[in-house]
PDB file of N, CA and C in Angstrom:
ATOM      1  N   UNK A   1       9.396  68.334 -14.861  1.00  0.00           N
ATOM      2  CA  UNK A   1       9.468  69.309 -13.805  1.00  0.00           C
ATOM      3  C   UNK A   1       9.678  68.577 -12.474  1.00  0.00           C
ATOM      4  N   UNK A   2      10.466  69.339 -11.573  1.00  0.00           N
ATOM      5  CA  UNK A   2      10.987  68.227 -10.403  1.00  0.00           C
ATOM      6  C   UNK A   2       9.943  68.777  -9.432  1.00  0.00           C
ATOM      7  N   UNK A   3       9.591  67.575  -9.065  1.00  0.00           N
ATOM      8  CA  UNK A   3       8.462  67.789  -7.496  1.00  0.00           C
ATOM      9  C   UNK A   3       9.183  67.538  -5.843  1.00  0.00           C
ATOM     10  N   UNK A   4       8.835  68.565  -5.200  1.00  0.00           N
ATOM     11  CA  UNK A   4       9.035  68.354  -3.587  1.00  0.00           C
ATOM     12  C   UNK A   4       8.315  67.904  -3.056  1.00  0.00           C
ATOM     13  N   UNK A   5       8.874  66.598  -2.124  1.00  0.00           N
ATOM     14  CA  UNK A   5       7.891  66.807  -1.248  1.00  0.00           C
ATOM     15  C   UNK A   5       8.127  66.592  -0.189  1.00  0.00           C
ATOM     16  N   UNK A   6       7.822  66.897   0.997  1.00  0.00           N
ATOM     17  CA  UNK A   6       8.214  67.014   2.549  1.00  0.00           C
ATOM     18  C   UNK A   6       8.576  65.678   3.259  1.00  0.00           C
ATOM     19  N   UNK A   7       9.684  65.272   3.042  1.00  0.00           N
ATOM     20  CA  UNK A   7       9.762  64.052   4.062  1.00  0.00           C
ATOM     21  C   UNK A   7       9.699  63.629   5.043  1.00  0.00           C
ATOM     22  N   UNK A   8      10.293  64.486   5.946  1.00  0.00           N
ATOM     23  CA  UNK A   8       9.537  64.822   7.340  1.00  0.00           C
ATOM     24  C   UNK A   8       8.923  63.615   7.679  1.00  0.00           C
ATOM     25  N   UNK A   9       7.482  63.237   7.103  1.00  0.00           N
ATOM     26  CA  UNK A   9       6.051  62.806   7.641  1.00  0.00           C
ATOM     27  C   UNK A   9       6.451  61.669   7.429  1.00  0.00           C
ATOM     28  N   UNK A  10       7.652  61.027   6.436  1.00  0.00           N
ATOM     29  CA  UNK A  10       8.019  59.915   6.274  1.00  0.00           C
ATOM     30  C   UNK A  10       8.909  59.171   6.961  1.00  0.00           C
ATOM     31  N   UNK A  11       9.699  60.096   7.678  1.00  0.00           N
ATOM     32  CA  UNK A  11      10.945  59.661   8.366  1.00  0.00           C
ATOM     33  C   UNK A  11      10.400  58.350   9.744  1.00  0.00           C
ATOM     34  N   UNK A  12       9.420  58.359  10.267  1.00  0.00           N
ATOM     35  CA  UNK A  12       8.819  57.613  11.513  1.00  0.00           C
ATOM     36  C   UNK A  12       8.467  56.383  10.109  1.00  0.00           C
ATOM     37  N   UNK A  13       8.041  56.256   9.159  1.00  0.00           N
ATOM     38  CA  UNK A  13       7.482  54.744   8.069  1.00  0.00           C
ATOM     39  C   UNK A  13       8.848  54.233   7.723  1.00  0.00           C
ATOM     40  N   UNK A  14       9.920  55.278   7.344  1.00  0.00           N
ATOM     41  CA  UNK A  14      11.316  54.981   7.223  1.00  0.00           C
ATOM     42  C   UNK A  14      11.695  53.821   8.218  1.00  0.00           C
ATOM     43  N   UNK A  15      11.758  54.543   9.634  1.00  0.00           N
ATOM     44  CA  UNK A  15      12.436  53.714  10.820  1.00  0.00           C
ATOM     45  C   UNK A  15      11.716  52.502  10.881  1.00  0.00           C
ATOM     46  N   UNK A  16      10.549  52.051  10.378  1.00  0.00           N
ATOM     47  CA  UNK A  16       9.476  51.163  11.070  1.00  0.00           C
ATOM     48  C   UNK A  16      10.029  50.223  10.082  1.00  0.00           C
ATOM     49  N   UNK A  17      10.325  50.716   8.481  1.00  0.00           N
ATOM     50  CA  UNK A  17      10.963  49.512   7.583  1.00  0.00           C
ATOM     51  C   UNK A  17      12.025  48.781   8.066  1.00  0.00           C
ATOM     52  N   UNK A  18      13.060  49.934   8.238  1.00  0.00           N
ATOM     53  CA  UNK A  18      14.432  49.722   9.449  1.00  0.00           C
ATOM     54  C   UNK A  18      14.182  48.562  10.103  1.00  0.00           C
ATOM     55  N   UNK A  19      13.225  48.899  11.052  1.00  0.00           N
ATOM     56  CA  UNK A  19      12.883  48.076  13.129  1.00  0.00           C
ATOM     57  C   UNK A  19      12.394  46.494  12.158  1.00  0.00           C
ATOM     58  N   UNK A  20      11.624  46.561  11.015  1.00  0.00           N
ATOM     59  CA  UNK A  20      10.977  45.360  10.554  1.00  0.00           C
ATOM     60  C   UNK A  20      12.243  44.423   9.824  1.00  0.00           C
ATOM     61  N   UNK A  21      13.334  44.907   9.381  1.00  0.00           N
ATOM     62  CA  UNK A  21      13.760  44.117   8.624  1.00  0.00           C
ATOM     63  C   UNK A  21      14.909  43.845   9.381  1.00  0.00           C
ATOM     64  N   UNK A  22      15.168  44.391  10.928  1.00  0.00           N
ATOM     65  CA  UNK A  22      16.261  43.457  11.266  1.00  0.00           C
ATOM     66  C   UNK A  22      15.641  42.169  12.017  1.00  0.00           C
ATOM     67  N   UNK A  23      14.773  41.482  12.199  1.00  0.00           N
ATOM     68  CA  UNK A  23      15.023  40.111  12.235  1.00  0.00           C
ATOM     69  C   UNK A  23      14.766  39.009  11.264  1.00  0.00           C
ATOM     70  N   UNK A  24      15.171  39.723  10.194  1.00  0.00           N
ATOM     71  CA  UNK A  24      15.254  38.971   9.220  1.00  0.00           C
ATOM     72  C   UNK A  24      16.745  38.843   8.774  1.00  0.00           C
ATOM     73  N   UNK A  25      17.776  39.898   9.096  1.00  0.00           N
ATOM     74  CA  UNK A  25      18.548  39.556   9.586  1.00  0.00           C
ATOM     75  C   UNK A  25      19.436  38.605  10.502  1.00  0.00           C
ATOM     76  N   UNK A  26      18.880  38.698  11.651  1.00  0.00           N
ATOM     77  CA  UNK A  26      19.344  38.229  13.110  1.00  0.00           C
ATOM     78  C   UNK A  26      18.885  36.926  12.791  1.00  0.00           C
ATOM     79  N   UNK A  27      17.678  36.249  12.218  1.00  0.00           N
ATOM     80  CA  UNK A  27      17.384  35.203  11.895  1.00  0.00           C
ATOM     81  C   UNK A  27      18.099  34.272  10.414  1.00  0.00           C
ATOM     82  N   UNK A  28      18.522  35.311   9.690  1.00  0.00           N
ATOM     83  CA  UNK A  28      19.655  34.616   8.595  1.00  0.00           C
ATOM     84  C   UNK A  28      20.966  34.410   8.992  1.00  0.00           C
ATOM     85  N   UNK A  29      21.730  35.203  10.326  1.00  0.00           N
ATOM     86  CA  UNK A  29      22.925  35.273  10.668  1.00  0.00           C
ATOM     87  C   UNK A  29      22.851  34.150  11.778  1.00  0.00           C
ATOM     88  N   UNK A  30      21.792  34.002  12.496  1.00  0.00           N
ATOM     89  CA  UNK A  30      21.611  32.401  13.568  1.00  0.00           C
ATOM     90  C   UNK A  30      21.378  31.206  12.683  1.00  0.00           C
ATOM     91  N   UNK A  31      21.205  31.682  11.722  1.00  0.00           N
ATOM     92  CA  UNK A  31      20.877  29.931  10.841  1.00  0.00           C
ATOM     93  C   UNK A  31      22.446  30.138  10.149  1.00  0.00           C
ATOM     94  N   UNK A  32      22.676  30.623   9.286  1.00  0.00           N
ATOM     95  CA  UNK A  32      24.384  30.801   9.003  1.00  0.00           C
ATOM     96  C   UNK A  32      25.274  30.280  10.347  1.00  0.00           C
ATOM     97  N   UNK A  33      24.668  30.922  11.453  1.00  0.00           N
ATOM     98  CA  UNK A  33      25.946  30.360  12.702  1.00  0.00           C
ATOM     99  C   UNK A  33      25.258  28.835  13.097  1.00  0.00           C
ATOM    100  N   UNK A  34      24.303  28.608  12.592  1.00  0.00           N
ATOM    101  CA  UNK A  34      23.914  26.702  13.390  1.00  0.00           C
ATOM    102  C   UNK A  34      25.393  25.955  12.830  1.00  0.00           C
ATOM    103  N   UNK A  35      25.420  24.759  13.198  1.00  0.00           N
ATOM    104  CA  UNK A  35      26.306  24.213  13.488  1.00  0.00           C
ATOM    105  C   UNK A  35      26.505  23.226  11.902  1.00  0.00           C
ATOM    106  N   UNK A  36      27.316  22.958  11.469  1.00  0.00           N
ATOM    107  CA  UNK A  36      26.802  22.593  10.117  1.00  0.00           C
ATOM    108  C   UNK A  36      27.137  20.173  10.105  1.00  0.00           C
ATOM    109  N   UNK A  37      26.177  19.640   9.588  1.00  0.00           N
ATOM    110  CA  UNK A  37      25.209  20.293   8.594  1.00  0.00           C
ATOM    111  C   UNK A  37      23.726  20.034   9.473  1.00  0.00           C
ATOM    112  N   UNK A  38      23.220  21.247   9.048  1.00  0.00           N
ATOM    113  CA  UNK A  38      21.931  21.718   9.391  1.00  0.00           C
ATOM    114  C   UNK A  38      20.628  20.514   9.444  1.00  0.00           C
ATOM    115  N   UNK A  39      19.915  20.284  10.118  1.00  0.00           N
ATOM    116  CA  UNK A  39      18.834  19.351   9.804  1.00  0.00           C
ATOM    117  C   UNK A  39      17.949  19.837   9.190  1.00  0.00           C
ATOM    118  N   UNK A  40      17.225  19.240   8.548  1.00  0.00           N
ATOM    119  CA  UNK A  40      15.782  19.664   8.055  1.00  0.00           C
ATOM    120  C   UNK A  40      14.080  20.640   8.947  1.00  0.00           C
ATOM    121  N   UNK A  41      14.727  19.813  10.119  1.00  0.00           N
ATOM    122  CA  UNK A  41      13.842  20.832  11.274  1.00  0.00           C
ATOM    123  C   UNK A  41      14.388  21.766  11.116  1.00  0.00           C
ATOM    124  N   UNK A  42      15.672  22.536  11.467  1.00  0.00           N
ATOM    125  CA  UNK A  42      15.788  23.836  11.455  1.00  0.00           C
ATOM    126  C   UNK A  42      15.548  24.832  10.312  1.00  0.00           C
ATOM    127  N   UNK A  43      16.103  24.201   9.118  1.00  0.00           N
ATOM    128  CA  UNK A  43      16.016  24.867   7.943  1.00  0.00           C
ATOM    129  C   UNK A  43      14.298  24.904   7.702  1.00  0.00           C
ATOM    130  N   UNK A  44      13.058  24.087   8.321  1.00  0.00           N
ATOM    131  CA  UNK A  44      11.962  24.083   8.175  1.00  0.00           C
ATOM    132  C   UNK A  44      11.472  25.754   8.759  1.00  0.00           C
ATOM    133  N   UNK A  45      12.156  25.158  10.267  1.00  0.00           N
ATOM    134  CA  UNK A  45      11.661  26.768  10.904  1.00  0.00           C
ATOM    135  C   UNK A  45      12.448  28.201  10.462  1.00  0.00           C
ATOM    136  N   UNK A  46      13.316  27.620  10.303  1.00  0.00           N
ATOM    137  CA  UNK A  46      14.151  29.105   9.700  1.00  0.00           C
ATOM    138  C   UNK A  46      13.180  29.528   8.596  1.00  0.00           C
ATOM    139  N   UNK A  47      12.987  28.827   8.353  1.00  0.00           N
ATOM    140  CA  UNK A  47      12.188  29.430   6.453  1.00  0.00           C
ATOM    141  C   UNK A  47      10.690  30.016   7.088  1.00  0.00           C
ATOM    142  N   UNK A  48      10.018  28.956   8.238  1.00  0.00           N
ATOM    143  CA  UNK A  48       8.739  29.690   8.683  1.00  0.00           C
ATOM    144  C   UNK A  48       8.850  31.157   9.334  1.00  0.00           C
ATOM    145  N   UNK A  49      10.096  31.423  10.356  1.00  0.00           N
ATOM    146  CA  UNK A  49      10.116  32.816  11.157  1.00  0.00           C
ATOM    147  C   UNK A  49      10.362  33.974   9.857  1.00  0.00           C
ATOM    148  N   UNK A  50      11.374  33.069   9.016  1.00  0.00           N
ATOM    149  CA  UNK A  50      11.517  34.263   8.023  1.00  0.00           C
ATOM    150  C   UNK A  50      10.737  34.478   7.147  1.00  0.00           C
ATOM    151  N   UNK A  51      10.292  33.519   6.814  1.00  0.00           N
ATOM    152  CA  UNK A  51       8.793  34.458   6.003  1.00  0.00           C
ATOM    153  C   UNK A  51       7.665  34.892   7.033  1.00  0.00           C
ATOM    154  N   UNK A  52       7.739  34.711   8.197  1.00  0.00           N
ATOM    155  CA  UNK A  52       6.799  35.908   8.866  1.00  0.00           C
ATOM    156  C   UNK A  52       7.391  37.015   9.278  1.00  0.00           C
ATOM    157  N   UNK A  53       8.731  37.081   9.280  1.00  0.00           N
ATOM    158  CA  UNK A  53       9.422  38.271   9.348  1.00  0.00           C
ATOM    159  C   UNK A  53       9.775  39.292   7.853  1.00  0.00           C
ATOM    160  N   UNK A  54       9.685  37.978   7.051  1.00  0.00           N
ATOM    161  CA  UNK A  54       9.530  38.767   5.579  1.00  0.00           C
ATOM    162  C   UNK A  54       8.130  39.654   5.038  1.00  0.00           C
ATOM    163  N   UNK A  55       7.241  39.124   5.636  1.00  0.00           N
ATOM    164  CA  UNK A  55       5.803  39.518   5.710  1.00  0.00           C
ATOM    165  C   UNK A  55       5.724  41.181   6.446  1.00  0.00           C
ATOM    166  N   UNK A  56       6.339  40.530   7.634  1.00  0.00           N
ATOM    167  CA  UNK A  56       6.393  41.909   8.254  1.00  0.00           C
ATOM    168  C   UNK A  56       7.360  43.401   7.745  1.00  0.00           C
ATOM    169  N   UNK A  57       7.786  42.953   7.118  1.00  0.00           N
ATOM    170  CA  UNK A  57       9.450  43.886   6.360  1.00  0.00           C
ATOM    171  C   UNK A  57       8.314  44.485   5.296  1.00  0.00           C
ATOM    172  N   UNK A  58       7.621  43.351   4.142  1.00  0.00           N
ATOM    173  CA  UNK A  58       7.134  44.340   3.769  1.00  0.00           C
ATOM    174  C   UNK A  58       5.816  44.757   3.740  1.00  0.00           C
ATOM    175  N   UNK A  59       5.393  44.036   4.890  1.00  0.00           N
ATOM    176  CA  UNK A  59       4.007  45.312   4.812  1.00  0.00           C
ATOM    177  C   UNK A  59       4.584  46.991   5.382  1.00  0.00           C
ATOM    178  N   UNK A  60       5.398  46.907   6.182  1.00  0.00           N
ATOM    179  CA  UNK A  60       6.178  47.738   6.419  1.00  0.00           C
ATOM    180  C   UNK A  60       5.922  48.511   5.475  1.00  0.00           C
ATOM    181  N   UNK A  61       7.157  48.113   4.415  1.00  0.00           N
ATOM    182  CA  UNK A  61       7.212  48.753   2.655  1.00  0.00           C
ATOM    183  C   UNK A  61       5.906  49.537   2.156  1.00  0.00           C
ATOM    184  N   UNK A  62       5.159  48.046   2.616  1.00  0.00           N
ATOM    185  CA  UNK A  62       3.954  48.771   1.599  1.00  0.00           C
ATOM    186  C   UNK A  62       3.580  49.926   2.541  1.00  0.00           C
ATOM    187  N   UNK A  63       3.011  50.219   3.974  1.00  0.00           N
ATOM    188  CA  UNK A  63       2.676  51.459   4.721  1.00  0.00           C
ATOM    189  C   UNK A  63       3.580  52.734   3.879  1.00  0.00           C
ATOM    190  N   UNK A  64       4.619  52.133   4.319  1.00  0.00           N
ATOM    191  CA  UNK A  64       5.612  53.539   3.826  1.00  0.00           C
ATOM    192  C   UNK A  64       5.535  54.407   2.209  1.00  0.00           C
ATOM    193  N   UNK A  65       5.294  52.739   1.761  1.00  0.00           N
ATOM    194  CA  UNK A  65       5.219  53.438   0.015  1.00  0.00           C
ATOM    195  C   UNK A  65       3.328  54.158  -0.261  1.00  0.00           C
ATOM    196  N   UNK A  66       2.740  54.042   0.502  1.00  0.00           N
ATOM    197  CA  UNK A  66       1.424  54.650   0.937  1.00  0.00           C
ATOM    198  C   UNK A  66       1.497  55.776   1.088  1.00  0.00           C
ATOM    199  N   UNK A  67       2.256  56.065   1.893  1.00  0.00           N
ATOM    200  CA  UNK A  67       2.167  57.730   2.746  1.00  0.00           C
ATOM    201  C   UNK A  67       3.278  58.542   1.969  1.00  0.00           C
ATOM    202  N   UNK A  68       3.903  58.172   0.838  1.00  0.00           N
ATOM    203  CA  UNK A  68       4.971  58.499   0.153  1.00  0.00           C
ATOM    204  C   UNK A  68       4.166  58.778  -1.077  1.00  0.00           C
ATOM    205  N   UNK A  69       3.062  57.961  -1.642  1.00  0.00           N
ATOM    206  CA  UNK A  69       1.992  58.394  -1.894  1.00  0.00           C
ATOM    207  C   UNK A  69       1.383  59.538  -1.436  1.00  0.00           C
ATOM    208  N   UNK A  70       0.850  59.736  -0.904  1.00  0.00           N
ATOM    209  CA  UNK A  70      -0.005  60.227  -0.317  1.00  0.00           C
ATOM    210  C   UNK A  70       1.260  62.276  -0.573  1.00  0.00           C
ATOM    211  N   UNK A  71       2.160  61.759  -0.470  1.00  0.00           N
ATOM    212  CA  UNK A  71       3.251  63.370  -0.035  1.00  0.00           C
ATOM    213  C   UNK A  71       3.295  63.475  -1.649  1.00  0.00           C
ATOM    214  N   UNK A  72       3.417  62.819  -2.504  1.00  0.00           N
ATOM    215  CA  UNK A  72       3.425  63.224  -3.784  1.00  0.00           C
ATOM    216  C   UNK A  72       1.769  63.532  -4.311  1.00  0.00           C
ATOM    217  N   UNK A  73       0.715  63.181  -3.573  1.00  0.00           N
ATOM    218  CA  UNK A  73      -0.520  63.922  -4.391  1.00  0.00           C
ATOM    219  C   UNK A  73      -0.432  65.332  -3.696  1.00  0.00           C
ATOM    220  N   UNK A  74      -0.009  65.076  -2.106  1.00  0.00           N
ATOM    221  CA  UNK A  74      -0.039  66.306  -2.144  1.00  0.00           C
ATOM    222  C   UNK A  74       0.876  67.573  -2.408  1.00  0.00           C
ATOM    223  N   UNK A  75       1.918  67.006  -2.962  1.00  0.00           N
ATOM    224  CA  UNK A  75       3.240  68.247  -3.456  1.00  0.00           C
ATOM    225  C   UNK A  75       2.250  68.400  -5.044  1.00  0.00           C
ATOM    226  N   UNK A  76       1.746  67.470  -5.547  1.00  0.00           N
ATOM    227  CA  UNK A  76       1.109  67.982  -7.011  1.00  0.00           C
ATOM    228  C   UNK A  76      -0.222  69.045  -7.079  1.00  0.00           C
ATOM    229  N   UNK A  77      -0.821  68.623  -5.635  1.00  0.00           N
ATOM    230  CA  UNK A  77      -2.392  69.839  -5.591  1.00  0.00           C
ATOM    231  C   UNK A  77      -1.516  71.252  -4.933  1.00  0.00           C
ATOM    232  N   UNK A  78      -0.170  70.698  -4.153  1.00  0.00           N
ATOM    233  CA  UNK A  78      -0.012  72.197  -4.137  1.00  0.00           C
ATOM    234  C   UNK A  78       1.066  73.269  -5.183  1.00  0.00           C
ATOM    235  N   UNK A  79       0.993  72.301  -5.856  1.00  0.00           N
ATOM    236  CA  UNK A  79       1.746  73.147  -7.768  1.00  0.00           C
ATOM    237  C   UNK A  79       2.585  72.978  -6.991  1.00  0.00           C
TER     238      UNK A  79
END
């Protein structure tokens, strides 16, 4: 049986995944544009910003997949 549920409440956890995962972007496309070949310092820090930007992407995820939760117990208590 197919369940609804209001997305609405999700659309603001949506954008926040969005806002989190572009500098993980912007930080793979500045290490792609360094100058080649790359030193070991940079590729050190590239890997540190992006895994704190990866961190941030998905706790993101996880908030969102919470409250996405949360819209499916309640599309099931309301039949």
């Amino acid at each position: 049986m197919p369940l609804m549920i209001d997305a609405e409440p999700l659309l603001s956890y949506l954008a926040a995944v969005d806002e989190a995962n572009a500098p993980r972007y912007a930080l793979a496309k500045a290490y792609r544009e360094l100058p080649q070949p790359v030193t070991q310092a940079q590729t050190d820090q590239f890997q540190a910003d992006y895994q704190k930007a990866s961190t941030e992407w998905a706790n993101a995820c996880g908030v969102l997949v919470h409250w996405l939760g949360v819209e499916v117990e309640r599309a099931k208590a309301g039949g």
